[in-house]
Protein backbone atom coordinates (compact mmCIF):
# COMPACT_ATOMS: atom_id res chain seq x y z
CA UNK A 1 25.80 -3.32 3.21
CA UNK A 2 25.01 -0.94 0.34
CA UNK A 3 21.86 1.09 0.56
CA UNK A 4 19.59 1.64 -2.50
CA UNK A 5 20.01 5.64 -3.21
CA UNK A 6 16.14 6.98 -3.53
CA UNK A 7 16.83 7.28 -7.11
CA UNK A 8 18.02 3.03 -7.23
CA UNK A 9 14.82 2.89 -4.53
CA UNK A 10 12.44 4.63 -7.74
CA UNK A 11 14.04 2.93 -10.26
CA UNK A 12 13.39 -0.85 -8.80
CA UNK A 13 9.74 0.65 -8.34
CA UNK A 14 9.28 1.40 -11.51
CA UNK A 15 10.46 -1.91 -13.07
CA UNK A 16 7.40 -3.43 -10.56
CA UNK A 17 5.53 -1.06 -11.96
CA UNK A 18 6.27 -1.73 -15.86
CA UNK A 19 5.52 -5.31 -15.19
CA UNK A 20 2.23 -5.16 -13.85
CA UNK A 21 1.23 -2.96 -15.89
CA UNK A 22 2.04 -5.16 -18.88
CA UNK A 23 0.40 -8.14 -17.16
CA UNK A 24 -2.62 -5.69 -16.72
CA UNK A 25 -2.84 -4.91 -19.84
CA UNK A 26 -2.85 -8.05 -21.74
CA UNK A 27 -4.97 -9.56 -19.42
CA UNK A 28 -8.17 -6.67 -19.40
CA UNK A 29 -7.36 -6.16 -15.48
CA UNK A 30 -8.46 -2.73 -14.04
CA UNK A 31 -5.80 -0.76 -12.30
CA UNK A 32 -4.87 2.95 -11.46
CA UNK A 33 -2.02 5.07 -10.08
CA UNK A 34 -3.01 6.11 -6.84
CA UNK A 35 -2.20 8.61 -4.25
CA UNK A 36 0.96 9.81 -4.37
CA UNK A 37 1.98 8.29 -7.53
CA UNK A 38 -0.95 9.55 -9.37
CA UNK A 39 -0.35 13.10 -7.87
CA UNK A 40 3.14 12.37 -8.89
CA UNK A 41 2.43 11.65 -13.02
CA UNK A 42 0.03 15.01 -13.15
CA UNK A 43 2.46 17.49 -11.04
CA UNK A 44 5.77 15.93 -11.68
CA UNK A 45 5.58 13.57 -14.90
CA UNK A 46 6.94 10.66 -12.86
CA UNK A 47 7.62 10.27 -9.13
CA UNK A 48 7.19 12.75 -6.52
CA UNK A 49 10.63 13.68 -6.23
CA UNK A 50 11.20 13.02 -2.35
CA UNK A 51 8.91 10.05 -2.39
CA UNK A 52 10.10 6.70 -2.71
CA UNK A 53 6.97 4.17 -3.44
CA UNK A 54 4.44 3.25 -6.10
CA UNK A 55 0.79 3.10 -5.15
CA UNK A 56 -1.98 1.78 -7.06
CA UNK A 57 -5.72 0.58 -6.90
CA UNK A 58 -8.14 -2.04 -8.33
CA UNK A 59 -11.55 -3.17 -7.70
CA UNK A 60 -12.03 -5.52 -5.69
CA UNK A 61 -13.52 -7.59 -8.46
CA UNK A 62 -10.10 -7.07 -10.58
CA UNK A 63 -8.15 -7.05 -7.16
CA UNK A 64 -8.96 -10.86 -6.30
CA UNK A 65 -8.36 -11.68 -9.70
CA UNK A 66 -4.89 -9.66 -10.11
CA UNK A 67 -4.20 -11.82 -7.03
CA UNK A 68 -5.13 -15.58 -8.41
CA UNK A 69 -3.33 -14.85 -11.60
CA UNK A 70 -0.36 -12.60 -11.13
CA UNK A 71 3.39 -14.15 -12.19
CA UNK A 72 6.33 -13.26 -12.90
CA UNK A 73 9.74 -14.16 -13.47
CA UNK A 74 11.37 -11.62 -11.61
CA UNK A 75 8.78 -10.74 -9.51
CA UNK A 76 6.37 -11.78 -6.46
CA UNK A 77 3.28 -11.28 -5.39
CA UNK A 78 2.39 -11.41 -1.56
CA UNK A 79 -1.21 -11.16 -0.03
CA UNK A 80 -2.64 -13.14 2.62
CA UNK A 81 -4.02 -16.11 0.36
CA UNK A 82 -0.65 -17.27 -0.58
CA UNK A 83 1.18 -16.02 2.39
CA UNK A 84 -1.13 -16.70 5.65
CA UNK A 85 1.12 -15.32 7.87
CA UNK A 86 1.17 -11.77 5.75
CA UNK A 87 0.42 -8.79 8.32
CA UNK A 88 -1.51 -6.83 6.07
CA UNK A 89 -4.67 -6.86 4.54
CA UNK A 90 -3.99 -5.77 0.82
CA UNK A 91 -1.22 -7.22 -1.37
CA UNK A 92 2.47 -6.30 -2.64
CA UNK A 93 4.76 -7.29 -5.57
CA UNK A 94 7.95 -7.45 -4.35
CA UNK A 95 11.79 -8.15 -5.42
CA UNK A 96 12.67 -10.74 -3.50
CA UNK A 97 15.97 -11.86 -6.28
CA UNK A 98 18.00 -8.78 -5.86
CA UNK A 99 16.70 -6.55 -2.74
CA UNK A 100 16.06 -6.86 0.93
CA UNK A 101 14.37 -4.91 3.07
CA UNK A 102 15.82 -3.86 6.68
CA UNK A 103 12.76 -2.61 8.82
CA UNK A 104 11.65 -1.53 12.35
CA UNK A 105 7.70 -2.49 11.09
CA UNK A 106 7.26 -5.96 9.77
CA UNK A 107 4.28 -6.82 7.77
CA UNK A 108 4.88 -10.45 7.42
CA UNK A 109 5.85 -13.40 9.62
CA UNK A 110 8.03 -16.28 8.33
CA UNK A 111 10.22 -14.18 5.44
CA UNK A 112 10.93 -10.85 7.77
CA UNK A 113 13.16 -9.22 4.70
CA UNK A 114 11.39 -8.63 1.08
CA UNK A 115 12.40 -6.78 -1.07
CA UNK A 116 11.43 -3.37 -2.74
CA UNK A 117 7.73 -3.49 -3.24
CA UNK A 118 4.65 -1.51 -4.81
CA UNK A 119 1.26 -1.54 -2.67
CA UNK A 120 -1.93 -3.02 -4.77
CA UNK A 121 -4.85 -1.94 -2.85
CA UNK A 122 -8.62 -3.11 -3.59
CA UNK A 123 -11.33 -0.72 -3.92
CA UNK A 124 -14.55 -2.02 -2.06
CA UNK A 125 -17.94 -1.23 -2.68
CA UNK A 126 -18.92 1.52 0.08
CA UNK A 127 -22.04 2.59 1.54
CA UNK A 128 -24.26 5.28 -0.85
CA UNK A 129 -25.03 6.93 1.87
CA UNK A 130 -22.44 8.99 3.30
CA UNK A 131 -22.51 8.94 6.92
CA UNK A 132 -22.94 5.38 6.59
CA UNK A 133 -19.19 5.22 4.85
CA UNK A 134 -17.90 7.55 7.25
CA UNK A 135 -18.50 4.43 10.42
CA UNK A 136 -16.99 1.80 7.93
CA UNK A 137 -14.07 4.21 7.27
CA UNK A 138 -13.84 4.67 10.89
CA UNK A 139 -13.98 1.50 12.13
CA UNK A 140 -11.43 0.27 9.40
CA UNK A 141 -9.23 3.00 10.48
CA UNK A 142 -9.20 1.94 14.38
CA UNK A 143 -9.01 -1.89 13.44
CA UNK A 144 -5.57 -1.43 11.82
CA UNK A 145 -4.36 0.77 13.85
CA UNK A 146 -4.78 -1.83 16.70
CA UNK A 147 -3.09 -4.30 13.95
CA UNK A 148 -0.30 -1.99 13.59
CA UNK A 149 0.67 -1.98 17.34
CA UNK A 150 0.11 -5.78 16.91
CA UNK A 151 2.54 -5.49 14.19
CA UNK A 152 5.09 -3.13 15.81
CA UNK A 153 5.32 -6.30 18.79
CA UNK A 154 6.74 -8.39 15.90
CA UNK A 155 9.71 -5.64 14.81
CA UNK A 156 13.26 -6.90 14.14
CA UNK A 157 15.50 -5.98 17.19
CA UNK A 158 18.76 -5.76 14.97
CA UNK A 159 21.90 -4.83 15.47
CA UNK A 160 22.37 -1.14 16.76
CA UNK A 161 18.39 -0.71 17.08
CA UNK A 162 17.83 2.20 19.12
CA UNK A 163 17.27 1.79 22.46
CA UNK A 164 13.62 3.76 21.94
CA UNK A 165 12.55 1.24 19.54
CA UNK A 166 13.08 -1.52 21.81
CA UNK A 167 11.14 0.28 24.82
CA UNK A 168 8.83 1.05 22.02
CA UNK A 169 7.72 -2.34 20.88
CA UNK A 170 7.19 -3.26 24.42
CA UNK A 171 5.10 -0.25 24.57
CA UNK A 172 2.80 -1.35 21.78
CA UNK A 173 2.23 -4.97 23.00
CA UNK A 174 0.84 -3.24 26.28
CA UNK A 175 -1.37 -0.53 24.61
CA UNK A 176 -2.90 -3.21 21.80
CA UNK A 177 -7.11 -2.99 22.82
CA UNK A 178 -8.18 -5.43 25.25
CA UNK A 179 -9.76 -7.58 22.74
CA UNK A 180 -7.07 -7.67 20.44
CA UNK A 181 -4.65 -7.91 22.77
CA UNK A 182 -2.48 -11.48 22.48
CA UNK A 183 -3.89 -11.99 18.63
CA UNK A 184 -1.82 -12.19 15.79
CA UNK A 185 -1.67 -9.79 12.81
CA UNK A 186 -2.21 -11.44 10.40
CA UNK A 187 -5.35 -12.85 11.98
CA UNK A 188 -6.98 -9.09 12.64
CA UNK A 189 -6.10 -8.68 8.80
CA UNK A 190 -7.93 -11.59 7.45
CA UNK A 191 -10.78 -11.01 9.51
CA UNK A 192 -11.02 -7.72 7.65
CA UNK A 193 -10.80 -8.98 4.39
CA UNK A 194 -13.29 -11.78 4.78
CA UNK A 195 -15.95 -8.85 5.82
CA UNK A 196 -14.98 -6.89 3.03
CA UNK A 197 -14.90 -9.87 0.40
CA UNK A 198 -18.95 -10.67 1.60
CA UNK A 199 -20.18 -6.78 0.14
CA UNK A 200 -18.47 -7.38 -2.56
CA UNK A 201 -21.28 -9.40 -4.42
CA UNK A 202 -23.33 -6.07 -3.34
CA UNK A 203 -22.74 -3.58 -5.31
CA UNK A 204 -23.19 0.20 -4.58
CA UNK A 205 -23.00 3.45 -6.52
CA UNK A 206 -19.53 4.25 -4.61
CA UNK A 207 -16.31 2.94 -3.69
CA UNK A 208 -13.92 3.30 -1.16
CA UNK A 209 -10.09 1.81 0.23
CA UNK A 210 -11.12 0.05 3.49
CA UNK A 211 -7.79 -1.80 3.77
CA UNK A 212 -5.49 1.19 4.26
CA UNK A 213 -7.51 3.67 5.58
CA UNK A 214 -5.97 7.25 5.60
CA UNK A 215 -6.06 9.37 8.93
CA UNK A 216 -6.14 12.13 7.33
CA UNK A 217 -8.89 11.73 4.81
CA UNK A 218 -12.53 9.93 4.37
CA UNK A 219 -12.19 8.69 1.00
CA UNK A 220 -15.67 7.99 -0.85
CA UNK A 221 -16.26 8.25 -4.82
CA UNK A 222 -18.36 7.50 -7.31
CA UNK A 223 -17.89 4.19 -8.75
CA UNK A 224 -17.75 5.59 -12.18
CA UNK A 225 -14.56 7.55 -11.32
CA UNK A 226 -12.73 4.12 -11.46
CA UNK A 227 -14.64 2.71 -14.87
CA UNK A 228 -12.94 4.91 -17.07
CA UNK A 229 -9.44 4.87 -17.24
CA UNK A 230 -6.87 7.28 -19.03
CA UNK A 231 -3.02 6.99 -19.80
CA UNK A 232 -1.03 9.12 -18.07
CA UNK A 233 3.04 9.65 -18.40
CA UNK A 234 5.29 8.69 -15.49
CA UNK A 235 9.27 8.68 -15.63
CA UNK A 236 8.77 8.35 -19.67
CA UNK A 237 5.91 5.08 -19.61
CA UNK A 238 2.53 5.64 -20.01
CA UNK A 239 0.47 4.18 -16.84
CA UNK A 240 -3.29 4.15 -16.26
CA UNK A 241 -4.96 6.31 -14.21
CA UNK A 242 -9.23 7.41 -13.07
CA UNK A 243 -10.46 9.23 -16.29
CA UNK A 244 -11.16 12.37 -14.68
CA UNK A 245 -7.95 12.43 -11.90
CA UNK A 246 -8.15 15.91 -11.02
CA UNK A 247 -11.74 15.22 -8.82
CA UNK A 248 -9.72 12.21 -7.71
CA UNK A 249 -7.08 13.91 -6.48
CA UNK A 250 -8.84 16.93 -5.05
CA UNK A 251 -10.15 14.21 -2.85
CA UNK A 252 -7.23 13.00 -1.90
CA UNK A 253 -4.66 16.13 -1.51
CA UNK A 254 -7.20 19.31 -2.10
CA UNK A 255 -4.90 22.00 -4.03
CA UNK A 256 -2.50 18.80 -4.92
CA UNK A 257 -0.81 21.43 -7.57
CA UNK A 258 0.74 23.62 -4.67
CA UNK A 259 4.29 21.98 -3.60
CA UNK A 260 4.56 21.49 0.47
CA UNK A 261 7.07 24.06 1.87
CA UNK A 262 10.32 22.44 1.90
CA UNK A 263 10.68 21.73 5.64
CA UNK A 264 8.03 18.75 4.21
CA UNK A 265 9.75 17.53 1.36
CA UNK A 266 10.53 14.17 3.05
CA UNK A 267 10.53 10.70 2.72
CA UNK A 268 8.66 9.55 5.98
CA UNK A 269 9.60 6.01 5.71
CA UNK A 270 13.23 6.53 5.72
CA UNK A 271 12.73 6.97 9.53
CA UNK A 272 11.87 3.04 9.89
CA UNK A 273 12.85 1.48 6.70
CA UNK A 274 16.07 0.49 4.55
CA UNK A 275 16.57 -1.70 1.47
CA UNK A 276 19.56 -2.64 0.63
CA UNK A 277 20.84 -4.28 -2.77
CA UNK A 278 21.15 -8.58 -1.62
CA UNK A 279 24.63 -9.12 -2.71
CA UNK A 280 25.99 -6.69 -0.53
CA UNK A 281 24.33 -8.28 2.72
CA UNK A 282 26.54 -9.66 4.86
């Protein structure tokens, strides 16, 4: 099997990346780089160069629409409405024609192998008062977390998996909460998304991304941060971004201008997931 190089892995991103933002564009549908491919276009002037994904945001007014509408002749869409058994709560475009994916963390059921893929995540109206977001943020946080043990069960045991992994998933099917224990992913997820769908006729002064809640952050912002877009250059295209993306990112990475040392220059995913170019699967 041939593995995608990170720079193949980038390049199959970006083509994703060039299409929706063409569909985007000529159909008034509000998007923006996000995380570390937004801090990528202001520091770098295209991707991160260890990192190996695309991230972006919408609404969730734009997001549900995006969703609905979305085609493409070389590319596919996945969320739970067209997928059911999809382990995840937000949606990906994928290449399914000439990729496959070789993973130790599924995030969908019946087709275990798509292809390289960019994350869409909605935005969701959050609380105005802060405290208030902080519990939703939390309580998103500890929901997937359960779903991810719940999804780690589900892992591909293939050929020359480490013995570790295969203690692991056991590991995860015992130490899934009591209540969620014995329920499927892709249930936990839609349960999620149906609570987050009913605010969304309600909205607030701020916004927040309930779906893939970082550990490591509390993310809350003023809705008018995601009104206003600007174009900003990545690997040579112009993509859109929040208006004003250095109080964006400040929220997101603090001093995002100062590199990592190199000992963190990494590509974390590497550790659990492959793709591989389909004609050379055998």
């Amino acid at each position: 099997m041939k593995e995608l190089s990170l720079k193949e892995l980038q390049g199959c991103c970006l083509e994703i990346l060039k299409d929706v933002d063409a569909f985007c564009r000529t159909n008034e549908i509000n998007y923006s780089l996000a995380y570390g491919s937004l801090l990528g276009a202001v520091r770098h002037k295209g991707f991160i160069p260890w990192d190996d994904d695309v991230d972006i945001v919408m609404p969730r007014k734009d997001y549900e629409r995006f969703c609905r509408e979305y085609r493409s002749g070389n590319f596919r869409l996945i969320c739970q409405d067209n997928t059911p058994d999809c382990f995840i709560p937000f949606a990906r475009v994928t290449d399914f024609t000439r990729t496959e994916s070789r993973t130790y963390a599924p995030w969908m059921g019946s087709m275990q192998n798509p292809g390289v893929w960019i994350d869409v995540f909605p935005l969701d109206y959050a609380p105005d008062d802060e405290s208030e977001n902080l519990a939703v943020y939390k309580l998103s946080r500890v929901i997937l977390e359960y779903n991810n043990k719940l999804r780690k069960t589900k892992m591909q045991i293939l050929k020359g998996c480490p013995l570790y992994f295969r203690i692991k998933r056991l590991f995860h099917g015992m130490n899934a909460h009591s209540h969620l224990r014995g329920k499927a992913p892709q249930d936990i997820a839609a349960g999620l998304n149906l609570a987050l769908r009913k605010d969304a006729s309600s909205p607030t002064g701020h916004l927040s991304q309930y779906c893939c809640p970082d550990p490591a952050i509390v993310e809350w912002f003023d809705a008018s941060l995601f009104e206003e877009s600007a174009d900003y250059e990545f690997e040579g295209c112009l993509f859109k971004g929040p208006k004003d993306g250095d109080k964006v990112l400040k929220a997101w990475f603090g001093d995002y201008m100062q590199l990592p040392p190199e000992s963190k220059r990494k590509c974390k995913s590497r550790r659990y997931l492959r793709f591989y170019w389909k004609e050379s699967l055998t």
